[in-house]
N, C-alpha and C. Protein backbone atom coordinates (compact mmCIF):
# COMPACT_ATOMS: atom_id res chain seq x y z
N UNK A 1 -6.72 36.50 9.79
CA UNK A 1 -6.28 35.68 10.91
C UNK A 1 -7.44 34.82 11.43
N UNK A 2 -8.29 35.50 11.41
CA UNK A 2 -10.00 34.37 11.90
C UNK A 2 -10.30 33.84 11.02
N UNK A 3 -9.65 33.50 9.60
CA UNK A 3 -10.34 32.51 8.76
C UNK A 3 -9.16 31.34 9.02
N UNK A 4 -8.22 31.27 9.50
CA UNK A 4 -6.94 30.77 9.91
C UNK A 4 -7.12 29.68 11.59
N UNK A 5 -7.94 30.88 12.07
CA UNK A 5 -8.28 30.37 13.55
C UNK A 5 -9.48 28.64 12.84
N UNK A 6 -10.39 29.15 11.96
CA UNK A 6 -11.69 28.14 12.21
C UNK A 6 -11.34 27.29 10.74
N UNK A 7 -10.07 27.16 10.30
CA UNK A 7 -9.93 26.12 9.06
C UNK A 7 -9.59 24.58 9.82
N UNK A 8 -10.49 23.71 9.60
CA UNK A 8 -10.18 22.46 10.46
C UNK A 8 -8.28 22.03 9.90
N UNK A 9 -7.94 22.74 8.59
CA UNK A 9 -6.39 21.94 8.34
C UNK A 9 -6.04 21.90 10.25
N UNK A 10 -6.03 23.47 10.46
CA UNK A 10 -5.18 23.93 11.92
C UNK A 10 -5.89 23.06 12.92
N UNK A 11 -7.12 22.88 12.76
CA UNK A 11 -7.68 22.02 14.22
C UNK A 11 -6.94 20.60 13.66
N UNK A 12 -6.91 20.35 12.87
CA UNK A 12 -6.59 18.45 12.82
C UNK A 12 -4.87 18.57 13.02
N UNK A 13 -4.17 19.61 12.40
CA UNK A 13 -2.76 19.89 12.89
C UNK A 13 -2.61 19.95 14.64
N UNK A 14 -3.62 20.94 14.93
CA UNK A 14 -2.96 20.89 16.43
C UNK A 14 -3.64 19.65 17.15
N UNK A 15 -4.46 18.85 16.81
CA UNK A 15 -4.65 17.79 17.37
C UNK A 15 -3.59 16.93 17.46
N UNK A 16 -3.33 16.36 16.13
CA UNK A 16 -2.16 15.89 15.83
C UNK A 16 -1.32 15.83 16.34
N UNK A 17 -0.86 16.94 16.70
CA UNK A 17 0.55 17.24 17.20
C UNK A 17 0.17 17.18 18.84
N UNK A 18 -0.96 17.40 19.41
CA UNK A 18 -0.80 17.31 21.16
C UNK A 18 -0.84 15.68 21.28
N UNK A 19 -1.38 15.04 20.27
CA UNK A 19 -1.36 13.28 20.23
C UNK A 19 -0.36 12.97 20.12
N UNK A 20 0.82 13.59 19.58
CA UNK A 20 1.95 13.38 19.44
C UNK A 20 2.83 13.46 20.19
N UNK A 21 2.71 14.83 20.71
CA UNK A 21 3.44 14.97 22.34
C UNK A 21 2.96 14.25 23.15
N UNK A 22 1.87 13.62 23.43
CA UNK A 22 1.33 13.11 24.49
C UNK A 22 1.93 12.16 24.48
N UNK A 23 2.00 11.22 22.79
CA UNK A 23 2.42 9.85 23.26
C UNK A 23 4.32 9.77 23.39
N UNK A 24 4.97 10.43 23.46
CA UNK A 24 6.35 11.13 23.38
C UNK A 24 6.50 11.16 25.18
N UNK A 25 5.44 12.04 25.64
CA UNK A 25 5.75 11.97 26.67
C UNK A 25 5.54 10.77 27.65
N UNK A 26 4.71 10.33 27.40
CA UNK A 26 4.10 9.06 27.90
C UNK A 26 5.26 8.06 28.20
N UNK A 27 5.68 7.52 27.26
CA UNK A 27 7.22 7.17 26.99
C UNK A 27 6.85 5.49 26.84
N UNK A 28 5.98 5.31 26.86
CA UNK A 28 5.59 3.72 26.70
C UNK A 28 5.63 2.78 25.57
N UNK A 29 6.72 2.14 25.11
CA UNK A 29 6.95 1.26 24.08
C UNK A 29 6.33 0.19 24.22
N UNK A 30 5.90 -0.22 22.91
CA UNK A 30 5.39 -1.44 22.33
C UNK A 30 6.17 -2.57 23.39
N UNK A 31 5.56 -3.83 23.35
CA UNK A 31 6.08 -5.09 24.30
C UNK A 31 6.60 -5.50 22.97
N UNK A 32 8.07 -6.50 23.69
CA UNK A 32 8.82 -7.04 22.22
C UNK A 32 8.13 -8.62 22.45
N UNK A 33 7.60 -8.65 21.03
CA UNK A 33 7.36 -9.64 20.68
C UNK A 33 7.94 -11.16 20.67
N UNK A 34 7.40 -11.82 21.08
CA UNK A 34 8.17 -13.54 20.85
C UNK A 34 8.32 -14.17 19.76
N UNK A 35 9.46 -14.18 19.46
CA UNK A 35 10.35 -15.17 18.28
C UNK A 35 9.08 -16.21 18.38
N UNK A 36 8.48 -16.03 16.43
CA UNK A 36 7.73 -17.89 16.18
C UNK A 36 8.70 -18.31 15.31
N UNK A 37 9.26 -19.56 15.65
CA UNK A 37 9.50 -20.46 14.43
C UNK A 37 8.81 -20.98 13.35
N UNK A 38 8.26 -20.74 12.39
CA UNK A 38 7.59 -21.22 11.65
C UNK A 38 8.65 -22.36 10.11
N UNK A 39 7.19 -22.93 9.88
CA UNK A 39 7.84 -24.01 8.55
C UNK A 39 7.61 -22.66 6.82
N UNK A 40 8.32 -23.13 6.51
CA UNK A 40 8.31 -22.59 5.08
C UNK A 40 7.09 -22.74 4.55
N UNK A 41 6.18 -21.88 3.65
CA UNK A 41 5.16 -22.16 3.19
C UNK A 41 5.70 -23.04 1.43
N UNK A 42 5.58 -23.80 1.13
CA UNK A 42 5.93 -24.54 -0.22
C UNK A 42 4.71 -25.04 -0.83
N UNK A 43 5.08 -24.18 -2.16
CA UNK A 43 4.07 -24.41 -3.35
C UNK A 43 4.42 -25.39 -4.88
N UNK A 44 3.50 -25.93 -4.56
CA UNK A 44 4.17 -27.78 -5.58
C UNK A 44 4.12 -26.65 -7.41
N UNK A 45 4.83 -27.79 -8.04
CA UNK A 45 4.82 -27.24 -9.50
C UNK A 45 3.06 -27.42 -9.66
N UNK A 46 2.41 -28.84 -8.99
CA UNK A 46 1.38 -28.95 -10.37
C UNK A 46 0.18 -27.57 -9.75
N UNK A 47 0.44 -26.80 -8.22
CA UNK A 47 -0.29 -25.89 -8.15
C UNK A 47 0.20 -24.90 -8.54
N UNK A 48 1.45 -24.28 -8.73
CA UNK A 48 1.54 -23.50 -9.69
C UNK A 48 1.03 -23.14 -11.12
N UNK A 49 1.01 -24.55 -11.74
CA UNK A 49 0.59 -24.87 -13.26
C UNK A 49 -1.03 -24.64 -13.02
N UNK A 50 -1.76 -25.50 -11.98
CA UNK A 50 -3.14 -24.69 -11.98
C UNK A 50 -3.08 -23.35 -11.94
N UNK A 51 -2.87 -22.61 -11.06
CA UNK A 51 -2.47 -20.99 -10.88
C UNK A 51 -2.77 -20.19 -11.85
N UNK A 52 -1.39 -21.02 -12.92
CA UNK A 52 -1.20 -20.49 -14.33
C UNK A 52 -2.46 -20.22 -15.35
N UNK A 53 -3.26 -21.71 -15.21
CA UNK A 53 -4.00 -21.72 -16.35
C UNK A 53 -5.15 -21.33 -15.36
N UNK A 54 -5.49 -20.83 -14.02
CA UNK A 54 -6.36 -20.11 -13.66
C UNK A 54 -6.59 -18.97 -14.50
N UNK A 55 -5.22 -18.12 -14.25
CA UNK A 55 -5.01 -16.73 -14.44
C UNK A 55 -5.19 -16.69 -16.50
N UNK A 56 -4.98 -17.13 -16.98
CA UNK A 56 -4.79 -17.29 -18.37
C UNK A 56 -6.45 -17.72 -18.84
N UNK A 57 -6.92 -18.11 -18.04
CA UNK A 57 -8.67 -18.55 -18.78
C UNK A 57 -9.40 -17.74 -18.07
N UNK A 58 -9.09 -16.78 -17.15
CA UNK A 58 -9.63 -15.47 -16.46
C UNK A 58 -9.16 -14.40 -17.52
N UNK A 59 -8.10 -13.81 -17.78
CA UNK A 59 -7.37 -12.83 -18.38
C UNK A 59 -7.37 -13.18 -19.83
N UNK A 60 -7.65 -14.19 -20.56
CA UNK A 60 -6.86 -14.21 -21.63
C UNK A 60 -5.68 -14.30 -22.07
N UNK A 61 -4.50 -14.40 -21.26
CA UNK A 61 -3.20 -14.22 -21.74
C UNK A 61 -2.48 -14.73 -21.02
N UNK A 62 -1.48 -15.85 -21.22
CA UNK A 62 -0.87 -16.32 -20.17
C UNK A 62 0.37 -15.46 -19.44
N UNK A 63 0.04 -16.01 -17.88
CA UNK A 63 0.90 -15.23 -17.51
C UNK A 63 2.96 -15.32 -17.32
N UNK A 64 3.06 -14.84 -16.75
CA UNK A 64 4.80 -14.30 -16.58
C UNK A 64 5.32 -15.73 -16.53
């Protein structure tokens, strides 16, 4: 039972778990965030095609 008492598994478990209750009890949720509208990120063919022959003169092998 005393090698049970001083194994940190049980100290980092019962830590754990009073951090857990604590924040349970606490009861304080995250703030809801504000809607961003954002633009689409768009990637042209001819940077893709660089991409390509990046990855292919790095690796050897063209890719997918």
């Amino acid at each position: 039972m005393r090698r049970w008492l001083r194994s940190p598994v049980l100290h980092f478990m019962v830590i754990g778990a009073v951090l857990f209750a604590g924040s349970l009890l606490r009861g304080t949720s995250a703030p809801e965030r504000a809607k961003v509208d954002r633009e689409p990120i768009l990637v042209s063919r001819a940077r893709i095609q660089v991409m390509r022959a990046d990855f292919a003169k790095r690796w050897g092998t063209p890719s997918r």
